[in-house]
C-alpha atoms as a PDB file:
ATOM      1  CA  UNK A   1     -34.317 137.556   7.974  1.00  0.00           C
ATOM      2  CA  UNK A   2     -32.435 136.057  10.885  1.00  0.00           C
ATOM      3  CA  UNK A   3     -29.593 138.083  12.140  1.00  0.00           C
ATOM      4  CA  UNK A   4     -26.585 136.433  14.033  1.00  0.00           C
ATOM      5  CA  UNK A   5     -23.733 138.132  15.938  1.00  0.00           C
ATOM      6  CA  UNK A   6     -20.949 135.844  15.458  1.00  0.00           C
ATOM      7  CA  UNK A   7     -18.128 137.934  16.800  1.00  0.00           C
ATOM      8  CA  UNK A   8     -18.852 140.891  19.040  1.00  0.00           C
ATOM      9  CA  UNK A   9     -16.456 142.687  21.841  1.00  0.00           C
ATOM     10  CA  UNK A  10     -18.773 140.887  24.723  1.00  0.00           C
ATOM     11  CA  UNK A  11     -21.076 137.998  25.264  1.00  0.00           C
ATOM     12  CA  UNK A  12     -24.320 137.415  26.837  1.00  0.00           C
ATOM     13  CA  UNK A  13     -24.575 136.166  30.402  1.00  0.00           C
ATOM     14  CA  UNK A  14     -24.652 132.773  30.548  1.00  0.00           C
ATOM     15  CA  UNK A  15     -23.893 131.717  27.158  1.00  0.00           C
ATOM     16  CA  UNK A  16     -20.780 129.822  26.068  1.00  0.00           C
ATOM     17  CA  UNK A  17     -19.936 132.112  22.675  1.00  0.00           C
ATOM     18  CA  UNK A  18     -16.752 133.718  22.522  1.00  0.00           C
ATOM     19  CA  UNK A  19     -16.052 137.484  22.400  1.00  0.00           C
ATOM     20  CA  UNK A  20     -12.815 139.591  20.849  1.00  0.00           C
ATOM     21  CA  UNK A  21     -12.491 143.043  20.165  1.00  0.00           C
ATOM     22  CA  UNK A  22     -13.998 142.847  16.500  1.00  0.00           C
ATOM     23  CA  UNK A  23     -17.371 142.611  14.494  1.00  0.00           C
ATOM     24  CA  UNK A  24     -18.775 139.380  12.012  1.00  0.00           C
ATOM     25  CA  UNK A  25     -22.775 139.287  11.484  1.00  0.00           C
ATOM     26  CA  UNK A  26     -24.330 136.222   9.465  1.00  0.00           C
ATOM     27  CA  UNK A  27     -27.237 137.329   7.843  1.00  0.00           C
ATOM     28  CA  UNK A  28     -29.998 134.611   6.638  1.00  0.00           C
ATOM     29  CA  UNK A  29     -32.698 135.545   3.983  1.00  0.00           C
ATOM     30  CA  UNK A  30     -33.662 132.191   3.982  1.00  0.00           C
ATOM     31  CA  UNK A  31     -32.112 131.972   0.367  1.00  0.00           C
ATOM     32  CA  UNK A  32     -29.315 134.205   0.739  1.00  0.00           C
ATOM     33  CA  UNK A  33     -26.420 133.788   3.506  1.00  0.00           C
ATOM     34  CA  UNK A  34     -24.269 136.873   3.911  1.00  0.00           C
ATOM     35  CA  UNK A  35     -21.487 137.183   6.401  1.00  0.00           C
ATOM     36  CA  UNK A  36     -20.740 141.086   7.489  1.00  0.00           C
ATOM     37  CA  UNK A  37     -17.273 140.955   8.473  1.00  0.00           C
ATOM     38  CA  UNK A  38     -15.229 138.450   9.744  1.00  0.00           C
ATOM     39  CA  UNK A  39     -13.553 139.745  13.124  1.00  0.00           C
ATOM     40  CA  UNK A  40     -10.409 139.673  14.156  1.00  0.00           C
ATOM     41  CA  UNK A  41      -9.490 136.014  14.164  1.00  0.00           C
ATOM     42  CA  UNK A  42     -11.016 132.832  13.754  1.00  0.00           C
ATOM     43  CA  UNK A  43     -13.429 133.078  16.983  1.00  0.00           C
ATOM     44  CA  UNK A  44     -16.872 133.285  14.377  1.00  0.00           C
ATOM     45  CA  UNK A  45     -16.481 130.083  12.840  1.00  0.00           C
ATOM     46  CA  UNK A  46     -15.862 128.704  16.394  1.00  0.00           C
ATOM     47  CA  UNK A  47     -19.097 130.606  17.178  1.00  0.00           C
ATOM     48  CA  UNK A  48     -21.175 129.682  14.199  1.00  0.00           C
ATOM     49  CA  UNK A  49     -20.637 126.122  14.584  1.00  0.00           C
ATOM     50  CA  UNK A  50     -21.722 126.485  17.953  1.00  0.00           C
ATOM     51  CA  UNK A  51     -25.153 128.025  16.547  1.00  0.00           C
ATOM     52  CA  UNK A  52     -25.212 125.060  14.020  1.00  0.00           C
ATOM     53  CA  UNK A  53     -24.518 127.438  11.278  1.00  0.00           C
ATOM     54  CA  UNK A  54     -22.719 126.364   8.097  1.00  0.00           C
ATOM     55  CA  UNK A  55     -20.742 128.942   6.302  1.00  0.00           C
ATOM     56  CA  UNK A  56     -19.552 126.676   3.654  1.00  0.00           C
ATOM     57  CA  UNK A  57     -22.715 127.832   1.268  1.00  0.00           C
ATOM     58  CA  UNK A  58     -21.908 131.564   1.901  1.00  0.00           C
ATOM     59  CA  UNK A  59     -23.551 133.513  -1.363  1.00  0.00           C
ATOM     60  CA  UNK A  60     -21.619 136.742   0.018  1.00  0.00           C
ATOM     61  CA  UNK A  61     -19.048 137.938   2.050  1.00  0.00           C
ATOM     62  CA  UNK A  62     -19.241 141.944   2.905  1.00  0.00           C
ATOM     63  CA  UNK A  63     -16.567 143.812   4.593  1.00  0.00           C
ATOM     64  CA  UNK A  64     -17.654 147.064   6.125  1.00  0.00           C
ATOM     65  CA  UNK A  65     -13.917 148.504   5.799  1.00  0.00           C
ATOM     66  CA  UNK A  66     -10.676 147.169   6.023  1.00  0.00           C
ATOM     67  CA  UNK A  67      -9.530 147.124   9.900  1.00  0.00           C
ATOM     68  CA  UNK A  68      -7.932 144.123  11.439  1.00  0.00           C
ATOM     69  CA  UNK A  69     -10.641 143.880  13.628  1.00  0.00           C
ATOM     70  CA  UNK A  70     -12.929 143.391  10.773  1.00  0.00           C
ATOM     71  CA  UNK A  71     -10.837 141.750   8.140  1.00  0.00           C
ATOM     72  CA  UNK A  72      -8.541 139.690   9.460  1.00  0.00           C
ATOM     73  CA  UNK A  73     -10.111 136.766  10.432  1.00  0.00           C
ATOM     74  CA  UNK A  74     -10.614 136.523   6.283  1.00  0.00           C
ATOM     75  CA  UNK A  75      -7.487 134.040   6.844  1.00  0.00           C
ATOM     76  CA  UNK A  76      -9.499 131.671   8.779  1.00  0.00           C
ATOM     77  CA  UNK A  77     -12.975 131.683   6.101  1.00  0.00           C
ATOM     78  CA  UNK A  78     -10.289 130.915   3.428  1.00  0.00           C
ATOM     79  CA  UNK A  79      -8.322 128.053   4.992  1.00  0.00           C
ATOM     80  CA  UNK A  80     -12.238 126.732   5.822  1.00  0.00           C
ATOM     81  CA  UNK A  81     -12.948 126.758   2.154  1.00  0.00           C
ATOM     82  CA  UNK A  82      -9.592 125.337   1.677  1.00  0.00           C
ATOM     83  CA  UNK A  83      -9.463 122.508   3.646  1.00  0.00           C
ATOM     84  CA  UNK A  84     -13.433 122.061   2.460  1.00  0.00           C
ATOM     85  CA  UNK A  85     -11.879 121.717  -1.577  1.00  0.00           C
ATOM     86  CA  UNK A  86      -9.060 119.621  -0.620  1.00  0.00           C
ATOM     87  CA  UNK A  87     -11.519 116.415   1.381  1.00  0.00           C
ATOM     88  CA  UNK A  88     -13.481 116.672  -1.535  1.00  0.00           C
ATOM     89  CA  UNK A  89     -16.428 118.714   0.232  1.00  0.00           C
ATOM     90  CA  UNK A  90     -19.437 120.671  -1.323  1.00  0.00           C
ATOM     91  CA  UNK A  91     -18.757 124.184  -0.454  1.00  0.00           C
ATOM     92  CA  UNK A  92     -19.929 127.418  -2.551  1.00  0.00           C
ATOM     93  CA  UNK A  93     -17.609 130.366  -3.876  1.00  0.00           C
ATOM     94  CA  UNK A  94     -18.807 133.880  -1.960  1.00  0.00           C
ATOM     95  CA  UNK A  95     -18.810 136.938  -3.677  1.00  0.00           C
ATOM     96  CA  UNK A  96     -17.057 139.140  -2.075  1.00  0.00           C
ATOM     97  CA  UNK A  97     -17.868 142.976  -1.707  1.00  0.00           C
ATOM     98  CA  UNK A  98     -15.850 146.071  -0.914  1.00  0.00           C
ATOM     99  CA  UNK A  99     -14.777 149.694  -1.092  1.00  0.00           C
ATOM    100  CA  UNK A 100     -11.764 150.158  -3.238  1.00  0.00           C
ATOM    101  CA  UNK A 101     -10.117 151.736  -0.251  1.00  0.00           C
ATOM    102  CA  UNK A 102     -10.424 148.783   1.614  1.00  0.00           C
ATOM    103  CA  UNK A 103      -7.215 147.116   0.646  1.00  0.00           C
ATOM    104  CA  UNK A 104      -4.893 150.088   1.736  1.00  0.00           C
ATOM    105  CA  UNK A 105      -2.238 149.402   3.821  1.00  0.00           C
ATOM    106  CA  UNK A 106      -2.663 151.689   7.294  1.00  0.00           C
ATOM    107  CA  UNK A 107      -0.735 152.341  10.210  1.00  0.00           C
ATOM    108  CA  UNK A 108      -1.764 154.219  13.686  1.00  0.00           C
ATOM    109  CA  UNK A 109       1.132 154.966  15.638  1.00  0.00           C
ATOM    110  CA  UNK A 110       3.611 152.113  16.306  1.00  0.00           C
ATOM    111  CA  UNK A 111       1.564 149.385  15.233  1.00  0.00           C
ATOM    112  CA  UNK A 112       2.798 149.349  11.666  1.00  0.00           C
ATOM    113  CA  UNK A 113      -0.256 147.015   9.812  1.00  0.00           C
ATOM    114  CA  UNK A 114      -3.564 147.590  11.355  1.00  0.00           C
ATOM    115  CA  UNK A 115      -5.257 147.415   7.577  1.00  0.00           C
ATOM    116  CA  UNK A 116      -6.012 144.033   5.909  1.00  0.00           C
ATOM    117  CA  UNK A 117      -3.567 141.655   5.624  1.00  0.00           C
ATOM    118  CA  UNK A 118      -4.666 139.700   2.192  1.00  0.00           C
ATOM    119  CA  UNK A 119      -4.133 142.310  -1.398  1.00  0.00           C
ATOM    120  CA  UNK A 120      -6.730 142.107  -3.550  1.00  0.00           C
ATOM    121  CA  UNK A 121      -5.242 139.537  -6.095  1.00  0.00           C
ATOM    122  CA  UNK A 122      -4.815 137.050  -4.016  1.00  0.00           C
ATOM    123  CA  UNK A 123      -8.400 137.521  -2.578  1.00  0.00           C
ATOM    124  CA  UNK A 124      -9.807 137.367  -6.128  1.00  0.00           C
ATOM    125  CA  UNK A 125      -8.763 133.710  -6.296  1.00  0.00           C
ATOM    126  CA  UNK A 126     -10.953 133.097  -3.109  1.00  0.00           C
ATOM    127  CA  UNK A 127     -13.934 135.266  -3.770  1.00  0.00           C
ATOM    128  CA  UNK A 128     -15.730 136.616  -6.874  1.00  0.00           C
ATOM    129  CA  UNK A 129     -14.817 139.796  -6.315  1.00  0.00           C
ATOM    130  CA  UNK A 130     -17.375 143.156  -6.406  1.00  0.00           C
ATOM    131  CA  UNK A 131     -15.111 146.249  -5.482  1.00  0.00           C
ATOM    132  CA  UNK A 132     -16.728 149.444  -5.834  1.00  0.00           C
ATOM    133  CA  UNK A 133     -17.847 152.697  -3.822  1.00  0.00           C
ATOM    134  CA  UNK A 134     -21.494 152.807  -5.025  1.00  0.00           C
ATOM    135  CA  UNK A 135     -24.639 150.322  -2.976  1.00  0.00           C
ATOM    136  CA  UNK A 136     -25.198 146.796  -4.698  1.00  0.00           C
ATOM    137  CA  UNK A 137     -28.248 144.989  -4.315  1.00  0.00           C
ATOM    138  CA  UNK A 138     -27.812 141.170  -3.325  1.00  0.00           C
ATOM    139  CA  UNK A 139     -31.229 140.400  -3.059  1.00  0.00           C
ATOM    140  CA  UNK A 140     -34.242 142.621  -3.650  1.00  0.00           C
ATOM    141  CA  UNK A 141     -34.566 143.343   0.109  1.00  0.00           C
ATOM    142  CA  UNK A 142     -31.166 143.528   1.075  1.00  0.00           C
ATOM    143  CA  UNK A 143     -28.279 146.054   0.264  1.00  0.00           C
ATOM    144  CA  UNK A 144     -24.670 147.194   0.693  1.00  0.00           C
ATOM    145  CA  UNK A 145     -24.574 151.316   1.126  1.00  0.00           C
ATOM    146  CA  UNK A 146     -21.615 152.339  -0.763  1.00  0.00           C
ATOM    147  CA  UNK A 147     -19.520 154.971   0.376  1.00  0.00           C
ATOM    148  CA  UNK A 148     -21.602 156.742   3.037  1.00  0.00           C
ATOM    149  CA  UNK A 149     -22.122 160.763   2.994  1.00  0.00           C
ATOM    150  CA  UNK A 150     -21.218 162.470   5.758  1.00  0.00           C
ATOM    151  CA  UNK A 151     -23.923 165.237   6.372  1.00  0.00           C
ATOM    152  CA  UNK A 152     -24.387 165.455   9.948  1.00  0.00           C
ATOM    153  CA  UNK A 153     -22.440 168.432  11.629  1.00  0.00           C
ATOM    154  CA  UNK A 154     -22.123 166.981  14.894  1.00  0.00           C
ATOM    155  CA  UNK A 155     -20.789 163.642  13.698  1.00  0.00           C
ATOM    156  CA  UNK A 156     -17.279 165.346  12.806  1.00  0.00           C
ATOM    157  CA  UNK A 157     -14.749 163.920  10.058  1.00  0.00           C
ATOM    158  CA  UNK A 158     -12.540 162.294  12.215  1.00  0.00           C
ATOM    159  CA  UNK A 159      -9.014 160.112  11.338  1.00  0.00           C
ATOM    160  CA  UNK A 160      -7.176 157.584  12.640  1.00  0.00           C
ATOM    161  CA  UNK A 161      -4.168 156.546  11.616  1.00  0.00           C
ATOM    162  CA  UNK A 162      -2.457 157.074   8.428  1.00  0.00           C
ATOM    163  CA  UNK A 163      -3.608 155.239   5.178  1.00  0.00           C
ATOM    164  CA  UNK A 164      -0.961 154.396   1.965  1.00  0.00           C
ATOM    165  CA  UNK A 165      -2.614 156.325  -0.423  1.00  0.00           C
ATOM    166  CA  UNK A 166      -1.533 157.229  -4.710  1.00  0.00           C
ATOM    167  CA  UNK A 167       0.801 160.115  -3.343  1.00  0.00           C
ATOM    168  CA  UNK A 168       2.090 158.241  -0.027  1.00  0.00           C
ATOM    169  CA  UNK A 169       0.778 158.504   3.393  1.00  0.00           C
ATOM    170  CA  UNK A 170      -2.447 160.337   4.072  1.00  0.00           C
ATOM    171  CA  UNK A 171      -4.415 161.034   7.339  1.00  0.00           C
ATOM    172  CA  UNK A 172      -7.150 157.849   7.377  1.00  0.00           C
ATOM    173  CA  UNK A 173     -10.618 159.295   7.326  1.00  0.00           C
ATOM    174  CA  UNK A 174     -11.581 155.860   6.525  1.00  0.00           C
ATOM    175  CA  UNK A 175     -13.342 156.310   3.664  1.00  0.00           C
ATOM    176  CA  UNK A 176     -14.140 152.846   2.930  1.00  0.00           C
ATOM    177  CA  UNK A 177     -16.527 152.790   6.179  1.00  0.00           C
ATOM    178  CA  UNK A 178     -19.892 151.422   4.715  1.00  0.00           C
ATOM    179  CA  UNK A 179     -22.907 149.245   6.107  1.00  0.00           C
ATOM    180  CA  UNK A 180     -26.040 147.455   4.876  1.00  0.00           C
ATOM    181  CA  UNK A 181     -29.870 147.965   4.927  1.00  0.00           C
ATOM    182  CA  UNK A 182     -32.509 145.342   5.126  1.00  0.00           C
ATOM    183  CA  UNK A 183     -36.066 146.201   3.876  1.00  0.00           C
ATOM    184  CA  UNK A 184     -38.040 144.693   6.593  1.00  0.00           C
ATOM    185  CA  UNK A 185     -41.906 144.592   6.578  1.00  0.00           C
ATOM    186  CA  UNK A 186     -42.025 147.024   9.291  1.00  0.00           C
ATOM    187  CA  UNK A 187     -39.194 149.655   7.712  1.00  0.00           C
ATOM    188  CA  UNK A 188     -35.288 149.519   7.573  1.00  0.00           C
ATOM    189  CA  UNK A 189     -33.291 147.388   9.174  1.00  0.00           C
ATOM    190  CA  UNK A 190     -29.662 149.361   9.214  1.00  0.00           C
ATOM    191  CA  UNK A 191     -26.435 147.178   9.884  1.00  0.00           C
ATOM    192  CA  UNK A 192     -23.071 149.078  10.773  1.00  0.00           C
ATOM    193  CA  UNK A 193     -19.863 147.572  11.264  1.00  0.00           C
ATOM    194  CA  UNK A 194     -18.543 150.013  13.051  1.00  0.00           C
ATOM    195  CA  UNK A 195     -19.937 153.456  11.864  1.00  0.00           C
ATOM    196  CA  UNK A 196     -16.812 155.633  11.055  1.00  0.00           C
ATOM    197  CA  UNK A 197     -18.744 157.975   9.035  1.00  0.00           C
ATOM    198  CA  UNK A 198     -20.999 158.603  12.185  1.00  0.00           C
ATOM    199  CA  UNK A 199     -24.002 156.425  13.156  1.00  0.00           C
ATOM    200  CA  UNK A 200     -26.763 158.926  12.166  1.00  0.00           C
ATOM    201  CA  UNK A 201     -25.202 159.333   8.841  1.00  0.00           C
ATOM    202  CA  UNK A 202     -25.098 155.775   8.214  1.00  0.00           C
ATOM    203  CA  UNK A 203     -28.991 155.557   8.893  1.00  0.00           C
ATOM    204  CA  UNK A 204     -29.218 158.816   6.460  1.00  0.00           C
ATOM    205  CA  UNK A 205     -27.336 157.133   3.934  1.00  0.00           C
ATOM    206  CA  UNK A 206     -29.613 153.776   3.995  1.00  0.00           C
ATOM    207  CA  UNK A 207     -32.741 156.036   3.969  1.00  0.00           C
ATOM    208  CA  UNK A 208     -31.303 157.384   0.245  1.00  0.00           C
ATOM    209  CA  UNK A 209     -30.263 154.540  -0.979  1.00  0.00           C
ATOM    210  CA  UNK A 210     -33.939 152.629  -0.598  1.00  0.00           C
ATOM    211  CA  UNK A 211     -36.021 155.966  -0.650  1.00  0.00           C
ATOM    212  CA  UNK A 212     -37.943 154.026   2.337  1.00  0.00           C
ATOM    213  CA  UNK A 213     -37.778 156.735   5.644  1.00  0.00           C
ATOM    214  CA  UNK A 214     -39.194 154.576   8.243  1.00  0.00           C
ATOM    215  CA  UNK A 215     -36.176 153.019  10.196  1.00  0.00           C
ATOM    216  CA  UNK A 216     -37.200 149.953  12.165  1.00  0.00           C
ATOM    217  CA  UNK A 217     -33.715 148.793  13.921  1.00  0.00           C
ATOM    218  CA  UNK A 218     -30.297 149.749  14.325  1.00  0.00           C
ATOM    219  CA  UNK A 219     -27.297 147.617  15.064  1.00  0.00           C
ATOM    220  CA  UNK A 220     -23.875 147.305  15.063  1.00  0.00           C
ATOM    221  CA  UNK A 221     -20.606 149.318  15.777  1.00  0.00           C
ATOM    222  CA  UNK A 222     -21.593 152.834  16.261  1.00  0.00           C
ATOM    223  CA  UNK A 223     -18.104 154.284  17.018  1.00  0.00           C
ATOM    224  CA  UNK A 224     -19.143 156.021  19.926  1.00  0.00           C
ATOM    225  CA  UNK A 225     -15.710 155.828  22.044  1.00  0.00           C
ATOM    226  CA  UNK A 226     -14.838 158.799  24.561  1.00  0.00           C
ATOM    227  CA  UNK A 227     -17.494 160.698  22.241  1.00  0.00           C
ATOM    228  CA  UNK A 228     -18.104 164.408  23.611  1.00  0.00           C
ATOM    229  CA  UNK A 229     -21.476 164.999  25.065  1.00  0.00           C
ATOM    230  CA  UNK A 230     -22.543 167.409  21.953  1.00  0.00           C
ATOM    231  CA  UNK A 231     -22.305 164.441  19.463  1.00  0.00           C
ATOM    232  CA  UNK A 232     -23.794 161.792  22.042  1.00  0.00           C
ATOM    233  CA  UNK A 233     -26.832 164.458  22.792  1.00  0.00           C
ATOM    234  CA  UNK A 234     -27.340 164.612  19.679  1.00  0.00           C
ATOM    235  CA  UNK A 235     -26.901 161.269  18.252  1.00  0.00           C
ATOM    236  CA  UNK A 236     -29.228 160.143  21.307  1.00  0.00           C
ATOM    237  CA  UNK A 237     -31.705 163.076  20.049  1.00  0.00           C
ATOM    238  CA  UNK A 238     -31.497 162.100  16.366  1.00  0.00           C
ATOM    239  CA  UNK A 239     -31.970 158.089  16.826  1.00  0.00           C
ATOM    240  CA  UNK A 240     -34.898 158.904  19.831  1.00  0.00           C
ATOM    241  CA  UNK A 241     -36.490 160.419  16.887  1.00  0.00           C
ATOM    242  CA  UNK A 242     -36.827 157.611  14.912  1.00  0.00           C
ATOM    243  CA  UNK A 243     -38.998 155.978  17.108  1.00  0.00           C
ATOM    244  CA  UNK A 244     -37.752 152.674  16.782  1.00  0.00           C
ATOM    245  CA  UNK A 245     -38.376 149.334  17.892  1.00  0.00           C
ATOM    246  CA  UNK A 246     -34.740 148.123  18.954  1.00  0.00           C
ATOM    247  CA  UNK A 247     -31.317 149.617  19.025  1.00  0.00           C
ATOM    248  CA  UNK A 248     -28.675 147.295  19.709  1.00  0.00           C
ATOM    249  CA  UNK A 249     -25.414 149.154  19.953  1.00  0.00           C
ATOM    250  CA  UNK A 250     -22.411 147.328  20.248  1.00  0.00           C
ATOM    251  CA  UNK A 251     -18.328 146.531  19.651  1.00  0.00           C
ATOM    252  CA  UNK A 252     -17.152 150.404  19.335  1.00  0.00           C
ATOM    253  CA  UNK A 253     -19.524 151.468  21.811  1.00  0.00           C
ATOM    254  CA  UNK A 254     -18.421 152.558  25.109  1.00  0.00           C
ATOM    255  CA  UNK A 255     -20.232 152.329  28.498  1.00  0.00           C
ATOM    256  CA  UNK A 256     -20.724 156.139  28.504  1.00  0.00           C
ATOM    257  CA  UNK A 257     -22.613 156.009  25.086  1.00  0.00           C
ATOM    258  CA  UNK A 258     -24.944 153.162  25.942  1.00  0.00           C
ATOM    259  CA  UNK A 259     -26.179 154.761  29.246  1.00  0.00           C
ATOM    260  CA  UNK A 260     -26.809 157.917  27.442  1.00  0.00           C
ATOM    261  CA  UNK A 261     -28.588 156.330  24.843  1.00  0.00           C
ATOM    262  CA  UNK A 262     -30.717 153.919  26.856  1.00  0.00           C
ATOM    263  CA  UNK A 263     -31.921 157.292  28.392  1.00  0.00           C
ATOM    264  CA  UNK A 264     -34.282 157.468  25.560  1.00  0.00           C
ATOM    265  CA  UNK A 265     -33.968 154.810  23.275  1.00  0.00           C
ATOM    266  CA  UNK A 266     -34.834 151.273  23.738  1.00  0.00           C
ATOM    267  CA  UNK A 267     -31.369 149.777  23.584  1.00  0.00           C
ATOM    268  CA  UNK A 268     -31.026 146.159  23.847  1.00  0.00           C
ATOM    269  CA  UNK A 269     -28.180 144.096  24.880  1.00  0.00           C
ATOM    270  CA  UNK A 270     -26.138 142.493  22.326  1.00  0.00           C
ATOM    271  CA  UNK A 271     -23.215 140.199  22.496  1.00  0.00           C
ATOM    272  CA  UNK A 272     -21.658 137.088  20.512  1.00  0.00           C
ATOM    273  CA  UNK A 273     -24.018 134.465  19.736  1.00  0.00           C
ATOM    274  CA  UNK A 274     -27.204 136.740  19.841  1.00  0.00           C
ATOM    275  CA  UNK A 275     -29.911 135.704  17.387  1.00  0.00           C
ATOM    276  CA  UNK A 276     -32.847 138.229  15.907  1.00  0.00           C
ATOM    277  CA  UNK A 277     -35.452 137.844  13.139  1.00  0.00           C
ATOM    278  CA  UNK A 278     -36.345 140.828  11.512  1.00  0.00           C
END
């Protein structure tokens, strides 16, 4: 499978990709095109034309949970498709996969939106439409993890923001946070977008849902901002134990986190535009 960061917070040295605070991976089977996110604004179609990638024959679309920074470059995929239909151009119709959480409206402070923009209706006339909380297979290698478990008692429950929920407002735990697993020839291939329900129980949770143990790679959004030194020891202890053969932390990864995981983990460097087959 070939793995593409389209949108990341940074880019490499010397390339000519652009970065924004946000996350979108394209993901190629080779028969199956899945895009992970779509960032913040419009920057990854920028950036996958600029890897020669077409994302007018998308088979899925997968959104990891529903923060701007994730979501809301969704406008610019659907006015792609749109202007695609209206010259007359061959273009597929994604299926589109999320939490039903996903679509709540959330606030954090005084930014009053900072939850997806588009409500579910309108998306289902854009996408074929696959909202639930439990994995789904889209190919026989590659899988969305559902609603993740949160077992680890040094990745803590944390909130941010406040989400609309039946009764009102609620403190966000985010509990649409989810990620996807790739069954690689050499073990697991674990894909955060940004790993609100803790890194290490993301990997647990992929682990479960393939009954395969051996973890291969990790990447993504770990969440690992201004984290205390209890849950980055132990994060860095629990992924060092792994053994694996690349970790490539990025987006909601601070400095701080990356230099304490490169201490024993072989941590790569990531940014927009940055190609891998696994």
């Amino acid at each position: 499978m070939e793995i593409t960061f389209l949108v990341d917070n940074n880019s490499l040295v010397g390339s000519y990709f652009l970065a924004e605070p946000g996350l979108s991976i394209h993901l190629d089977t080779g028969n199956v095109q899945v895009l992970l996110d779509a960032g913040y604004s419009d920057v990854f179609l920028t950036n996958a034309r600029r890897k020669g990638l077409d994302l007018l024959y998308l088979d899925w679309v997968v959104l990891s949970h529903g923060h701007f920074d994730h979501t809301w470059g969704l406008d610019g995929l659907i006015r792609h498709y749109f202007e695609a239909a209206s010259q007359g151009m061959a273009h597929s119709r994604p299926r589109l996969v999320a939490h039903p959480r996903a679509f709540d409206s959330r606030q954090h402070e005084d930014v009053p939106e900072i939850g997806m923009l588009l409500v579910e209706e309108k998306l289902a006339r854009q996408f074929e439409l696959h909202v639930s909380a439990e994995p789904l297979w889209l190919t026989d290698r590659l899988v969305t993890l559902g609603e993740i478990q949160r077992v680890m008692d040094f990745e803590d429950v944390t909130t941010l923001g406040q989400r609309l929920g039946t009764h009102g407002l609620v403190e966000d735990h985010i509990p649409d946070d989810t990620a996807m697993a790739y069954l690689g020839d050499d073990g697991l291939v674990v894909i955060a977008g940004c790993a609100h329900s803790g890194i290490c129980n993301t990997v647990e949770q992929a682990r479960r849902v393939t009954g395969i143990d051996k973890v291969n790679t990790v990447l993504g959004g770990f969440h690992l901002q201004k984290a205390s030194s209890r849950r980055l020891d132990a994060t860095t202890e629990y992924l060092a134990g792994l053994s694996l053969d690349g970790l490539y932390a990025c987006h909601c990864t601070d400095l701080a986190a990356k230099i304490a995981l490169a201490r024993s983990c072989p941590l790569r460097e990531v940014g927009a535009g940055l190609s891998l087959t696994v």
